[in-house]
PDB file of N, CA and C in Angstrom:
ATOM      1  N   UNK A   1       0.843  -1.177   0.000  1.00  0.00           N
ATOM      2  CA  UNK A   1       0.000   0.000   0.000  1.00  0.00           C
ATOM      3  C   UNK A   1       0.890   1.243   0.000  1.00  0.00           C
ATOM      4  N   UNK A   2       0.767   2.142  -0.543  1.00  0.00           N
ATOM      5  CA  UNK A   2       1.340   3.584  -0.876  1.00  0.00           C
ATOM      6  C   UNK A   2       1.090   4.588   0.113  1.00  0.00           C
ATOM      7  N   UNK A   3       2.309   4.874   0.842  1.00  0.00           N
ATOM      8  CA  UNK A   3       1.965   5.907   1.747  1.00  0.00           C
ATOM      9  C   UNK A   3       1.502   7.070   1.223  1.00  0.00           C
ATOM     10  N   UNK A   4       0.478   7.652   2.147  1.00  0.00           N
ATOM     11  CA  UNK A   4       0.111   9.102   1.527  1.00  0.00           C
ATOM     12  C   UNK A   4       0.794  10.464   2.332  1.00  0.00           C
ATOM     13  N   UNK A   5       1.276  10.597   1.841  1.00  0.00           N
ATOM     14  CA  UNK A   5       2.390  12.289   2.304  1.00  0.00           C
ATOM     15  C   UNK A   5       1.725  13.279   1.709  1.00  0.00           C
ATOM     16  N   UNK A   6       1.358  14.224   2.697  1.00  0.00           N
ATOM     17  CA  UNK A   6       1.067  16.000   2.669  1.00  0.00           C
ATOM     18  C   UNK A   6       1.819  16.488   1.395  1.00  0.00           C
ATOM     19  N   UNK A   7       1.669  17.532   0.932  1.00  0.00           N
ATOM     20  CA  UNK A   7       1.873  18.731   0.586  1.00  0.00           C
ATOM     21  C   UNK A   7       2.751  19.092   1.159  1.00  0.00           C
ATOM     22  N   UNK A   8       4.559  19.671   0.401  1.00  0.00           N
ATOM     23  CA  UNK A   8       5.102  20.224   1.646  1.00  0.00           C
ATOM     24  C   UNK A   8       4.862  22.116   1.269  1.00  0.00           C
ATOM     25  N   UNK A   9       5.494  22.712   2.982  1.00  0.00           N
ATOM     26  CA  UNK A   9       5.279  23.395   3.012  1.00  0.00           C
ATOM     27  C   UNK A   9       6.817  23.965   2.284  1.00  0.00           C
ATOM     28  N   UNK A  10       6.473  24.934   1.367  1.00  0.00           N
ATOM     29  CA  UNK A  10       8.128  25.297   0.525  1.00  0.00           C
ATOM     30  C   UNK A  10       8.389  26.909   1.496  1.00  0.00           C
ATOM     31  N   UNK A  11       9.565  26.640   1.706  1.00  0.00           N
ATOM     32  CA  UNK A  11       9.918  27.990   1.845  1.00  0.00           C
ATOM     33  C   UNK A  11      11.035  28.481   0.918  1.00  0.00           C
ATOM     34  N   UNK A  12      11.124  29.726   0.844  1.00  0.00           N
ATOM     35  CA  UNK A  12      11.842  30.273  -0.371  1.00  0.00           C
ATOM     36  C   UNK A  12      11.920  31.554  -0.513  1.00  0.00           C
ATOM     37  N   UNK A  13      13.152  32.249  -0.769  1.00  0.00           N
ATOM     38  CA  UNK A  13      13.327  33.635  -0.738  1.00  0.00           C
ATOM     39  C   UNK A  13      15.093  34.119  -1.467  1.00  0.00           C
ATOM     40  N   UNK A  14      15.493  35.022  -1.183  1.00  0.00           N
ATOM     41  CA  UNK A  14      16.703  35.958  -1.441  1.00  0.00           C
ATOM     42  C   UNK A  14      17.406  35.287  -0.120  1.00  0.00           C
ATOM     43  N   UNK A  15      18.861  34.748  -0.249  1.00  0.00           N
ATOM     44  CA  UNK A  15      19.458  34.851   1.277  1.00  0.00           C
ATOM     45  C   UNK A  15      19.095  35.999   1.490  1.00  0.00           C
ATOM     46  N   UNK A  16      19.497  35.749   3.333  1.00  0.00           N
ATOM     47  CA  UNK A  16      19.646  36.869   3.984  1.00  0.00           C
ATOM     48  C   UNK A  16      17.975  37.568   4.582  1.00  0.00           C
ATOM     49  N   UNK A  17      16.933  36.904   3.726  1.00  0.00           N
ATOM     50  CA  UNK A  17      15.466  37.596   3.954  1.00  0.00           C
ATOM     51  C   UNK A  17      14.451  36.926   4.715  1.00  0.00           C
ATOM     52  N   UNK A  18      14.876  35.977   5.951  1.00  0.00           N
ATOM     53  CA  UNK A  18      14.312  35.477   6.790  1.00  0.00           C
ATOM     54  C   UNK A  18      13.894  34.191   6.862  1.00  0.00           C
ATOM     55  N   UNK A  19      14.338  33.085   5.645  1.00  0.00           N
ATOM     56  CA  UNK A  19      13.942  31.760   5.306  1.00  0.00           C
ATOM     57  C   UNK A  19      14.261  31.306   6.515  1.00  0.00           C
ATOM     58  N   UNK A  20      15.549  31.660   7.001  1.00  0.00           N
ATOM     59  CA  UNK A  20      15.492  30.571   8.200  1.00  0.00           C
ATOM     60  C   UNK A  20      14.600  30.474   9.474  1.00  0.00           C
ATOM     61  N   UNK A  21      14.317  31.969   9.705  1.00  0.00           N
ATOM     62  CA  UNK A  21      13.472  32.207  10.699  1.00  0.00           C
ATOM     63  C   UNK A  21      12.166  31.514  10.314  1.00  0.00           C
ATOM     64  N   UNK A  22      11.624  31.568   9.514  1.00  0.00           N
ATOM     65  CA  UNK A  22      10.404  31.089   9.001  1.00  0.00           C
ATOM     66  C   UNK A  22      10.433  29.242   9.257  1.00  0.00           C
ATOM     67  N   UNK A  23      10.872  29.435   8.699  1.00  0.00           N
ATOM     68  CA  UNK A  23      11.522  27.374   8.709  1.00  0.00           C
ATOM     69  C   UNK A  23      11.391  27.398   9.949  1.00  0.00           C
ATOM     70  N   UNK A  24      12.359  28.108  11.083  1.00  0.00           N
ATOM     71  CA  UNK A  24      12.833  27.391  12.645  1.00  0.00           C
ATOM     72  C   UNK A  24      11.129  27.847  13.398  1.00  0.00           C
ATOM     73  N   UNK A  25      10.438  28.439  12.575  1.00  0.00           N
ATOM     74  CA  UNK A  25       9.544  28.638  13.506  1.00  0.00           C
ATOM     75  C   UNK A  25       8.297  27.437  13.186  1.00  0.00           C
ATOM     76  N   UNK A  26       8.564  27.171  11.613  1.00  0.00           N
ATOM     77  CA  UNK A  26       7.964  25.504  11.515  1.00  0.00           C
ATOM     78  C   UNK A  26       7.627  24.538  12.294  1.00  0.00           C
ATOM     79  N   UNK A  27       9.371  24.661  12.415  1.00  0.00           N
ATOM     80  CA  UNK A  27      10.161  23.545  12.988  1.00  0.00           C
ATOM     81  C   UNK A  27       9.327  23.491  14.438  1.00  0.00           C
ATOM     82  N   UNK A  28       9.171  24.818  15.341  1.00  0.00           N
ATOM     83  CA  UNK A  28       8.703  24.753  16.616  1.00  0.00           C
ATOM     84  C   UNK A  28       7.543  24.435  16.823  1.00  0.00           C
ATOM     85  N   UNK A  29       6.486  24.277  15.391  1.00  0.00           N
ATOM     86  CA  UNK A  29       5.179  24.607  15.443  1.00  0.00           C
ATOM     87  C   UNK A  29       5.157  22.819  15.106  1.00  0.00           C
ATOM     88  N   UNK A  30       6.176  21.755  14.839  1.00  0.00           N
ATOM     89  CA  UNK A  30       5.604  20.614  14.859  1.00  0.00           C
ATOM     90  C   UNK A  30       6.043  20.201  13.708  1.00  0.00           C
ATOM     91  N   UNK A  31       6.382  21.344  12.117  1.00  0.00           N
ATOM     92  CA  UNK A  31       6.541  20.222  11.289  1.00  0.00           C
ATOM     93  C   UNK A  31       7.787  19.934  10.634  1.00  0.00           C
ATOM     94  N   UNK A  32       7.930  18.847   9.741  1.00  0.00           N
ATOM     95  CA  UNK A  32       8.982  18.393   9.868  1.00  0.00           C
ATOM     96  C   UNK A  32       9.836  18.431   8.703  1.00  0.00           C
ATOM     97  N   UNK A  33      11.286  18.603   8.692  1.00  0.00           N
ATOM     98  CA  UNK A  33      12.045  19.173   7.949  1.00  0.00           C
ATOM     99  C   UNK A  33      12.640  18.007   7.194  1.00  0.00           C
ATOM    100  N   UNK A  34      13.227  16.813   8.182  1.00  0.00           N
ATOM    101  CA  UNK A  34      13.882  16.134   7.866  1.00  0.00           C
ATOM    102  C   UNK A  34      15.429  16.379   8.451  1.00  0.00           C
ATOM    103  N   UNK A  35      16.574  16.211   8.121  1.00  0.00           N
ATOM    104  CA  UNK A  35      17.788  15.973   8.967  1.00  0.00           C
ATOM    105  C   UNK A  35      18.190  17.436   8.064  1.00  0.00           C
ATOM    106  N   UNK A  36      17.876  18.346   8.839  1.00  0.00           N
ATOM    107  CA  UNK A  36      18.726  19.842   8.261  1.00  0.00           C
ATOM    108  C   UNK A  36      19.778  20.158   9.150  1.00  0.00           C
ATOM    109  N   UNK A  37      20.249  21.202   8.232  1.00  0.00           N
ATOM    110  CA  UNK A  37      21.199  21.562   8.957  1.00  0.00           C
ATOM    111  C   UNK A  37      21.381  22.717   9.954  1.00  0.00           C
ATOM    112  N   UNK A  38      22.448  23.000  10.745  1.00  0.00           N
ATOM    113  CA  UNK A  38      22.473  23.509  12.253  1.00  0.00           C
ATOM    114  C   UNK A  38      23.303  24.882  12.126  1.00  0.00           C
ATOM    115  N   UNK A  39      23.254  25.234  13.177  1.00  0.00           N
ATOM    116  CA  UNK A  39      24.036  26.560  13.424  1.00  0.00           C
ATOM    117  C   UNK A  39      25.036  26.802  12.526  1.00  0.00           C
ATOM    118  N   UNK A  40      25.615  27.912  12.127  1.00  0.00           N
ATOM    119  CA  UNK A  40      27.013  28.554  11.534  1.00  0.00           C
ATOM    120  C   UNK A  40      26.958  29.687  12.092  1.00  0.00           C
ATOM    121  N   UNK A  41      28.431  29.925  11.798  1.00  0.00           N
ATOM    122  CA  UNK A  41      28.838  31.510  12.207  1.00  0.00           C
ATOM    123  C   UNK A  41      27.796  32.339  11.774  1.00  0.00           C
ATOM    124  N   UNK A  42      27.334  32.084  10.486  1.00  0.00           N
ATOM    125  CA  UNK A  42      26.324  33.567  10.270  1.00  0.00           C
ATOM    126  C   UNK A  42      24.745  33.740  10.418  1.00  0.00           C
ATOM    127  N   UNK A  43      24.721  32.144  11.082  1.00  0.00           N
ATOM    128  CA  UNK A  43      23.368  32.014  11.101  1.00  0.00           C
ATOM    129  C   UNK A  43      23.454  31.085  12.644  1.00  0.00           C
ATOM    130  N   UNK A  44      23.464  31.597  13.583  1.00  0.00           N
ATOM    131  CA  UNK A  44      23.512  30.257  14.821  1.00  0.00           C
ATOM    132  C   UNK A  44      22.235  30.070  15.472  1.00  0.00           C
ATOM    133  N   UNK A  45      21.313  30.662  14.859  1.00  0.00           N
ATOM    134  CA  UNK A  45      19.996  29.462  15.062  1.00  0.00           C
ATOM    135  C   UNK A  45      19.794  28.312  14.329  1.00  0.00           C
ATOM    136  N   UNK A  46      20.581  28.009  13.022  1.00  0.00           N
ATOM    137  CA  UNK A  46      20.292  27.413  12.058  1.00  0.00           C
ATOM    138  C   UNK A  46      19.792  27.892  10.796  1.00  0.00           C
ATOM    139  N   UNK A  47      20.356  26.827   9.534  1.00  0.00           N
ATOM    140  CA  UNK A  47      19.624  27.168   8.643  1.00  0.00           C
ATOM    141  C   UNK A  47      18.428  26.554   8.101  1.00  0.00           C
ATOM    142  N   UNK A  48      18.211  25.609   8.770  1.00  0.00           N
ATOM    143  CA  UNK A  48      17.188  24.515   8.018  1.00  0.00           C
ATOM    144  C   UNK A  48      16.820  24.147   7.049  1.00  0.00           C
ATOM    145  N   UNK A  49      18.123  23.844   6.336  1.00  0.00           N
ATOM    146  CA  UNK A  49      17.869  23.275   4.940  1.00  0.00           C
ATOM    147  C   UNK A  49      18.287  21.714   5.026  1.00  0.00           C
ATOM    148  N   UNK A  50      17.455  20.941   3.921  1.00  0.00           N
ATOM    149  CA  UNK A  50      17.722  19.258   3.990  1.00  0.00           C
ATOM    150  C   UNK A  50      19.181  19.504   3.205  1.00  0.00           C
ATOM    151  N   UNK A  51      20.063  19.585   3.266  1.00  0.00           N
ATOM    152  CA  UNK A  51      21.444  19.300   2.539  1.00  0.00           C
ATOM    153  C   UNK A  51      21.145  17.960   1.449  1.00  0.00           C
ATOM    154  N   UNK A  52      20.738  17.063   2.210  1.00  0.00           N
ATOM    155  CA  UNK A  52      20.626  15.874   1.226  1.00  0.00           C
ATOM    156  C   UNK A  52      19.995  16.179  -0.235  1.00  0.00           C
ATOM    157  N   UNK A  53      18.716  16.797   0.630  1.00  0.00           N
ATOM    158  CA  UNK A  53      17.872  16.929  -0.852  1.00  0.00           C
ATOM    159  C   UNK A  53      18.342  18.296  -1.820  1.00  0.00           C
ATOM    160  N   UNK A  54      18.788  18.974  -1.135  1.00  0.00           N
ATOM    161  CA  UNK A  54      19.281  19.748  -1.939  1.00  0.00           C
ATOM    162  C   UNK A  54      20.473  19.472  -3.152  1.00  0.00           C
ATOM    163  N   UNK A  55      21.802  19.001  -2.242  1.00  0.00           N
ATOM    164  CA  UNK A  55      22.421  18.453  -3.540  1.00  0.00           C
ATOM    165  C   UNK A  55      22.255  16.989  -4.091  1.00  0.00           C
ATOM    166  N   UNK A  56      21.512  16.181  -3.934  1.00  0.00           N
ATOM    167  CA  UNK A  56      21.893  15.126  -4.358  1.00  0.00           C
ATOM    168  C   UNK A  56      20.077  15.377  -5.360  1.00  0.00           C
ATOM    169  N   UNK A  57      19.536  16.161  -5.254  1.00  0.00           N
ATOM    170  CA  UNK A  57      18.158  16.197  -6.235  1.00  0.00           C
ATOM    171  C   UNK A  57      17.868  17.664  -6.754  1.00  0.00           C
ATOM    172  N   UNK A  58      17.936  18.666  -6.025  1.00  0.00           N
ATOM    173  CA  UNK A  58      17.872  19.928  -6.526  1.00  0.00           C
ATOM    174  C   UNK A  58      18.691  20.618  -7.278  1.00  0.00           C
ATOM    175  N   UNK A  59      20.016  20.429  -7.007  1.00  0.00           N
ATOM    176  CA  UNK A  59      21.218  21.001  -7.626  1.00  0.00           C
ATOM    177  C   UNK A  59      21.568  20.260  -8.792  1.00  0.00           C
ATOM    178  N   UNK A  60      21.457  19.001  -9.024  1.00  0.00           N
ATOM    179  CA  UNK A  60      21.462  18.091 -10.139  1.00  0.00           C
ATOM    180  C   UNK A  60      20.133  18.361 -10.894  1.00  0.00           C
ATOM    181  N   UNK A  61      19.048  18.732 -10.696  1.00  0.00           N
ATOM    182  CA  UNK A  61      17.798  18.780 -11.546  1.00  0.00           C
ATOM    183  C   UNK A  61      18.148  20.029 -12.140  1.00  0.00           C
ATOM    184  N   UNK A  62      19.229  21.379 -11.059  1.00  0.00           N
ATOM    185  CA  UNK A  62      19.167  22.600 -12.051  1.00  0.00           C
ATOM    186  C   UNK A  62      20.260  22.559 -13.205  1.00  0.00           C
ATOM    187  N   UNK A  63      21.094  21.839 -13.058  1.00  0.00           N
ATOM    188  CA  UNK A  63      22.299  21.092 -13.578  1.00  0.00           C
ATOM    189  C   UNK A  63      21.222  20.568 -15.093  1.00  0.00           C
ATOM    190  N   UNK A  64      20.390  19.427 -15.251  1.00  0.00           N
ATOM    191  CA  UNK A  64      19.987  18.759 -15.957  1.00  0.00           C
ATOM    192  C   UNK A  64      19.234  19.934 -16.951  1.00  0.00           C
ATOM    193  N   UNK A  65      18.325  21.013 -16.294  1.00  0.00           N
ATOM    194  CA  UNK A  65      17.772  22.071 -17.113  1.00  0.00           C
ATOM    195  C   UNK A  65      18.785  22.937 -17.928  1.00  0.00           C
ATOM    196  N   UNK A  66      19.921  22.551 -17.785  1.00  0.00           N
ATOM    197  CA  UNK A  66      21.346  24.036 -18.402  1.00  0.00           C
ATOM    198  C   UNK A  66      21.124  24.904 -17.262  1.00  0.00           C
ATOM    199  N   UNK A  67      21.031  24.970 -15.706  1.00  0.00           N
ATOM    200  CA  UNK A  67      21.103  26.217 -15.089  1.00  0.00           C
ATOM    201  C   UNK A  67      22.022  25.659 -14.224  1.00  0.00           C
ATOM    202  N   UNK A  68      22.540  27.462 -13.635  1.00  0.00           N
ATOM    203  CA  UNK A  68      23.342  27.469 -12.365  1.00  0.00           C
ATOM    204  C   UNK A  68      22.676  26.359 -11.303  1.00  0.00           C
ATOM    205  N   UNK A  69      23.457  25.302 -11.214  1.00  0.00           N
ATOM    206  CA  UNK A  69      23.530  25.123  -9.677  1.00  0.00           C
ATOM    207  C   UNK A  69      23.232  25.685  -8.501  1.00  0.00           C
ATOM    208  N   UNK A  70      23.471  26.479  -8.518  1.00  0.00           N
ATOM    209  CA  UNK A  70      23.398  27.874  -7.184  1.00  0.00           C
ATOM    210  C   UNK A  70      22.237  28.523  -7.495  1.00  0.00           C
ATOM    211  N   UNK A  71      21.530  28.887  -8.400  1.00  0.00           N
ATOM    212  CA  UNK A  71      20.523  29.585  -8.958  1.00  0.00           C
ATOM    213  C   UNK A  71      20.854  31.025  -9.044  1.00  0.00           C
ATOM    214  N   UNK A  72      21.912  31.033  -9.222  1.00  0.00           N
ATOM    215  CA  UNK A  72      22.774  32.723  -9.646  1.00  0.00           C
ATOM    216  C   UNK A  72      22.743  33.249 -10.604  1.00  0.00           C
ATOM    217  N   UNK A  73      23.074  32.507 -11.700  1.00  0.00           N
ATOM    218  CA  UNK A  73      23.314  32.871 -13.327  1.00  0.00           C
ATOM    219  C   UNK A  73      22.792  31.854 -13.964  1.00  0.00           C
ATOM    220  N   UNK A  74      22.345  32.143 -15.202  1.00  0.00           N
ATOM    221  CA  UNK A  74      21.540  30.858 -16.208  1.00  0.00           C
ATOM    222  C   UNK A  74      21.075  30.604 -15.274  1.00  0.00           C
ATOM    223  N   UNK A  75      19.601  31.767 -15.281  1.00  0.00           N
ATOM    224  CA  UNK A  75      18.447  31.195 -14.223  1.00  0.00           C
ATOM    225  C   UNK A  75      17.318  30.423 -15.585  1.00  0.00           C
ATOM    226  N   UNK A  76      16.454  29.630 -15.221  1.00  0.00           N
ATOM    227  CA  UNK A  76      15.704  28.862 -15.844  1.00  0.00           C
ATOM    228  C   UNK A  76      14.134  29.996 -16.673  1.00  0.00           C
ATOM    229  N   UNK A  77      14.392  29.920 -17.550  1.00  0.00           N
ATOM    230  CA  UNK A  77      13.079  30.131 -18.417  1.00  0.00           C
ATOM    231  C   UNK A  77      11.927  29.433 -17.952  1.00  0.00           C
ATOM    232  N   UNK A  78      10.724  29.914 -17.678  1.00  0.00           N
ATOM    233  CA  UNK A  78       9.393  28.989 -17.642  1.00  0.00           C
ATOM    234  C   UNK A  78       9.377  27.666 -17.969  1.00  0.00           C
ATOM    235  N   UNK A  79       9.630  27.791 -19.744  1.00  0.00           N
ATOM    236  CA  UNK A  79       9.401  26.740 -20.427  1.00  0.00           C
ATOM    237  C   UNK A  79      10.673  25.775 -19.982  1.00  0.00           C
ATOM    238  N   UNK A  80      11.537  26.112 -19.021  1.00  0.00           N
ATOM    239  CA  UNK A  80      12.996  25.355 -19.189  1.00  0.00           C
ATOM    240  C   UNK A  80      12.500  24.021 -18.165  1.00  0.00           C
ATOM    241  N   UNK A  81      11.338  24.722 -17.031  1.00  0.00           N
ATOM    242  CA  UNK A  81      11.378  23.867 -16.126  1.00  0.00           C
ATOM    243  C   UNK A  81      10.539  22.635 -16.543  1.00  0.00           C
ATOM    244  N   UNK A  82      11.239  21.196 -16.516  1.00  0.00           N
ATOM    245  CA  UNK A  82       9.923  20.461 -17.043  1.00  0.00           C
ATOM    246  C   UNK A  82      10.002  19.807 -16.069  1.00  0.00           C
ATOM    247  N   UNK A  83       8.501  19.446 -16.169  1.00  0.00           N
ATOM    248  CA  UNK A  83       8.024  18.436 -14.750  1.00  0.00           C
ATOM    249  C   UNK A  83       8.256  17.074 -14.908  1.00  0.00           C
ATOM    250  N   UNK A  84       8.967  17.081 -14.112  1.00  0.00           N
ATOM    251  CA  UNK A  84       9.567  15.332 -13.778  1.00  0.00           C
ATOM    252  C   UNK A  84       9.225  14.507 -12.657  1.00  0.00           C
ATOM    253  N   UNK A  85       8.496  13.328 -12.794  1.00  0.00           N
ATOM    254  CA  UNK A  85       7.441  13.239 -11.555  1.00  0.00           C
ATOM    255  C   UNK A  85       8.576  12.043 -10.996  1.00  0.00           C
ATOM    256  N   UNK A  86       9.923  11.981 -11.091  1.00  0.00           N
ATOM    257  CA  UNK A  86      10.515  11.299 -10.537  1.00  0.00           C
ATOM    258  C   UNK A  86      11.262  12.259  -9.154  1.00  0.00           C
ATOM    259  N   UNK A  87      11.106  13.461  -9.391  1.00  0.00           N
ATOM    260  CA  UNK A  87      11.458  14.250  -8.294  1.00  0.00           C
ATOM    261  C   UNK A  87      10.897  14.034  -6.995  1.00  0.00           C
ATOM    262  N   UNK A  88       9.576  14.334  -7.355  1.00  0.00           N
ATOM    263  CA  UNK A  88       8.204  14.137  -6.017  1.00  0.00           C
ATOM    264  C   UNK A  88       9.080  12.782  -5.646  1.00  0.00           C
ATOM    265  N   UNK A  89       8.961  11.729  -6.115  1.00  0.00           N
ATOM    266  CA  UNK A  89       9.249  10.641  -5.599  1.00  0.00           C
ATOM    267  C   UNK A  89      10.669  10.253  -4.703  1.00  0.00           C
ATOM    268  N   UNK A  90      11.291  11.151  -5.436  1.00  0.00           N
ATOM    269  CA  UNK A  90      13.006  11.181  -4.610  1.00  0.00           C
ATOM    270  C   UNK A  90      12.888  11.797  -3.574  1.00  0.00           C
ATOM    271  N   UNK A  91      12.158  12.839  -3.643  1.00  0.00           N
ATOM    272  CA  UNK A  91      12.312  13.988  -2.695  1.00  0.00           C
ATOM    273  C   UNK A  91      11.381  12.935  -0.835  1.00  0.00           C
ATOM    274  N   UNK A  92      10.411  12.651  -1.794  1.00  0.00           N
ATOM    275  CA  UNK A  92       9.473  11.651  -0.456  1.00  0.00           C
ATOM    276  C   UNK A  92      10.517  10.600  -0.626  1.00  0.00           C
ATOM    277  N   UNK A  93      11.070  10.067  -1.128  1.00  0.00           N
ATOM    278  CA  UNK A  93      12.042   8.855  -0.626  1.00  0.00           C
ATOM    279  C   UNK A  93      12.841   9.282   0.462  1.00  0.00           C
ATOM    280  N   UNK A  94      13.659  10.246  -0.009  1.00  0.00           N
ATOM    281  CA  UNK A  94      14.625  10.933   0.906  1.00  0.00           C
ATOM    282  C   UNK A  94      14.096  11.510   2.615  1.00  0.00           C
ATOM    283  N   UNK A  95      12.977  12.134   2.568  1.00  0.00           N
ATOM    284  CA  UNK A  95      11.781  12.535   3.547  1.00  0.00           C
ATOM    285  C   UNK A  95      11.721  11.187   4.138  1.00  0.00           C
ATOM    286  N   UNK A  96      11.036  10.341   3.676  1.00  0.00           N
ATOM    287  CA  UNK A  96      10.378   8.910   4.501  1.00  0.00           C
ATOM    288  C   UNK A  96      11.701   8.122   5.323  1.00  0.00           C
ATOM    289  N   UNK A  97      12.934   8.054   4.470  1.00  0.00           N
ATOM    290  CA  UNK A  97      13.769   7.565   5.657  1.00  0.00           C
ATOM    291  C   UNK A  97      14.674   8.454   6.401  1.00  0.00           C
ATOM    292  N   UNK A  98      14.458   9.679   6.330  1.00  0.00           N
ATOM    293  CA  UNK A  98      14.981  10.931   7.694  1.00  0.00           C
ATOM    294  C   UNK A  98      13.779  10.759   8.762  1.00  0.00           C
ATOM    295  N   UNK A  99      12.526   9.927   8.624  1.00  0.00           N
ATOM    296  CA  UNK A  99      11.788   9.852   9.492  1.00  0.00           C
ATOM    297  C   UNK A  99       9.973  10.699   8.966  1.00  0.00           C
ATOM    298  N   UNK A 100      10.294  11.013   7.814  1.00  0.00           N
ATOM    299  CA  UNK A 100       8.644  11.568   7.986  1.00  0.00           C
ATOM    300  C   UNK A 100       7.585  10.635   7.798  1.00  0.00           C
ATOM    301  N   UNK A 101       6.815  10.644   8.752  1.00  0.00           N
ATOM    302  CA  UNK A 101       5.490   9.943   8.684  1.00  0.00           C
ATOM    303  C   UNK A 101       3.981  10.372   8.104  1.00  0.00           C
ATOM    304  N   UNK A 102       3.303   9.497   7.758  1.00  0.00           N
ATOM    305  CA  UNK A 102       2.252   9.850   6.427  1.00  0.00           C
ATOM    306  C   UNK A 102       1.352  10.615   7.755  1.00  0.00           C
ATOM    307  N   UNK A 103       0.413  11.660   6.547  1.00  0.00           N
ATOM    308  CA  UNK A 103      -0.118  12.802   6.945  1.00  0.00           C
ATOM    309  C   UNK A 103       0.469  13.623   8.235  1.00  0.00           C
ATOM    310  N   UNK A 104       1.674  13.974   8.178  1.00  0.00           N
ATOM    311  CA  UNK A 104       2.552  14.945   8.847  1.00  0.00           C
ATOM    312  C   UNK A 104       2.905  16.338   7.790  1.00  0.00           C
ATOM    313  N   UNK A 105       2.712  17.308   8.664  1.00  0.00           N
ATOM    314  CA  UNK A 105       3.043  18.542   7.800  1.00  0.00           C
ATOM    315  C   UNK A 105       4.036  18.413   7.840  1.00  0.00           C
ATOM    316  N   UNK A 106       4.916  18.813   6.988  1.00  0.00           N
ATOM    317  CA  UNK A 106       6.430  18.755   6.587  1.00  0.00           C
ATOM    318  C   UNK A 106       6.761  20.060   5.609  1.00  0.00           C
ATOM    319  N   UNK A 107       7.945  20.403   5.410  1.00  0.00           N
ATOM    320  CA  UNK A 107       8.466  21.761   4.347  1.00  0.00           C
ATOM    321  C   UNK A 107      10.142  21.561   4.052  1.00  0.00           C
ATOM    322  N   UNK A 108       9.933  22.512   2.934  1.00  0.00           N
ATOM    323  CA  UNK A 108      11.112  22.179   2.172  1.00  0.00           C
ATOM    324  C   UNK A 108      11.896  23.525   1.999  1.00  0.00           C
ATOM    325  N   UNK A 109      12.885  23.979   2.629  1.00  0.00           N
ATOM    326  CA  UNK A 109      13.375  25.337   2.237  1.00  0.00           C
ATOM    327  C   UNK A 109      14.571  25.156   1.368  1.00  0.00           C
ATOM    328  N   UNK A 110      14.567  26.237   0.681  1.00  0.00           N
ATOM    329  CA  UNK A 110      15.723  26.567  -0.299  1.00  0.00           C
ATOM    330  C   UNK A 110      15.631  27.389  -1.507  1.00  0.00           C
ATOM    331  N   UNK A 111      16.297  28.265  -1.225  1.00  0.00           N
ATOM    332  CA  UNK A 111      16.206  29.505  -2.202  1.00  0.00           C
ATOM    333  C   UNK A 111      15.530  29.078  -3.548  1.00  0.00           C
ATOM    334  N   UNK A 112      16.428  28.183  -4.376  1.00  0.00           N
ATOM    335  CA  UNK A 112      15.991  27.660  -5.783  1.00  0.00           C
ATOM    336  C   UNK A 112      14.995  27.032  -5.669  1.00  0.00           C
ATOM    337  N   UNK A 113      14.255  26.967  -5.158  1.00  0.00           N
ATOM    338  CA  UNK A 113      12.528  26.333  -4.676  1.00  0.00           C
ATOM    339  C   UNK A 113      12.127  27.534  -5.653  1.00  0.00           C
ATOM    340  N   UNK A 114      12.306  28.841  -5.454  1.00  0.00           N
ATOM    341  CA  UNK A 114      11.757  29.837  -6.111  1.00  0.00           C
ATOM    342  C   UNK A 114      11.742  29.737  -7.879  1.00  0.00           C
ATOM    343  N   UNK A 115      12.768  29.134  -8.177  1.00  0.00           N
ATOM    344  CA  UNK A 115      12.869  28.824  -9.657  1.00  0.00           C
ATOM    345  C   UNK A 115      12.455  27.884  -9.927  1.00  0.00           C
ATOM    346  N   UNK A 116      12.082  26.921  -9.299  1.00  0.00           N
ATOM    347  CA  UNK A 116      11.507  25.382  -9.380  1.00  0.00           C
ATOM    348  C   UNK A 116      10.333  24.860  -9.047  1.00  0.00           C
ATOM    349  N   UNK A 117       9.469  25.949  -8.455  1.00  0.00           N
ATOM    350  CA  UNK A 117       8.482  25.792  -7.522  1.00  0.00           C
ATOM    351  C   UNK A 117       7.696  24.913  -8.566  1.00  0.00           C
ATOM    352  N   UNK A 118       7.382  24.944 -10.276  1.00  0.00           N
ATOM    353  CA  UNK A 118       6.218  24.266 -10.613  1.00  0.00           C
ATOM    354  C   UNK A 118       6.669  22.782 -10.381  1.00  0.00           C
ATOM    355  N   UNK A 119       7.852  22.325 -10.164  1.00  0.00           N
ATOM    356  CA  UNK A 119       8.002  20.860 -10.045  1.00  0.00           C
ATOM    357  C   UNK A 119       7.311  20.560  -8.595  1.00  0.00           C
ATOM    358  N   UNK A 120       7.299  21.875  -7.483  1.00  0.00           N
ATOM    359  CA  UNK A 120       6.494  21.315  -6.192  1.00  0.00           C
ATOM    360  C   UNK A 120       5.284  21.150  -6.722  1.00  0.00           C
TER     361      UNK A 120
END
């Protein structure tokens, strides 16, 4: 039987414009990120991003369109983004064994969410 997983919640913005705060206040309100990452010098509440999913599915999908990696330069055209329904599936693969459980709110931060959002 096929687990059924939520909708995540995306967060997404400009560094520097409050993603993390937003995320850590998620995070307090119950939902779930998955194994992000923690304090740095410039951020020591955290940043709450999945590292995993970011490079091993996001950064390779902007890679696969001809765009920056980083989402800096050779940003993606509309038409560039195509929907690949093997993403959803990586992305909940990756989610289900960091621990998320079916019908749990959960979210996904990361800047290039903003260029990618129609694949959410």
């Amino acid at each position: 039987m096929e687990k059924k997983f939520n909708e995540p919640v995306i967060v997404t913005g400009v560094p520097r414009s409050g993603t993390s705060m937003v995320s850590g206040v998620f995070e307090l309100c119950g939902a779930f990120g998955g194994k992000v990452c923690g304090a740095t010098p410039w951020n020591q509440k955290g940043q709450f991003e999945n590292r995993e999913i970011i490079q091993n599915i996001q950064k390779p999908y902007m890679q696969r369109i001809g765009c920056c990696p980083l989402g800096q330069k050779n940003l993606p055209k509309p038409d560039d983004v195509v929907l690949d329904g093997n993403i959803r599936e990586q992305v909940l693969a990756v989610m289900a064994s960091q621990g998320l459980q079916e019908d749990h709110i959960w979210y996904f931060k990361d800047c290039k969410a903003a260029l990618t959002h129609q694949m959410w």
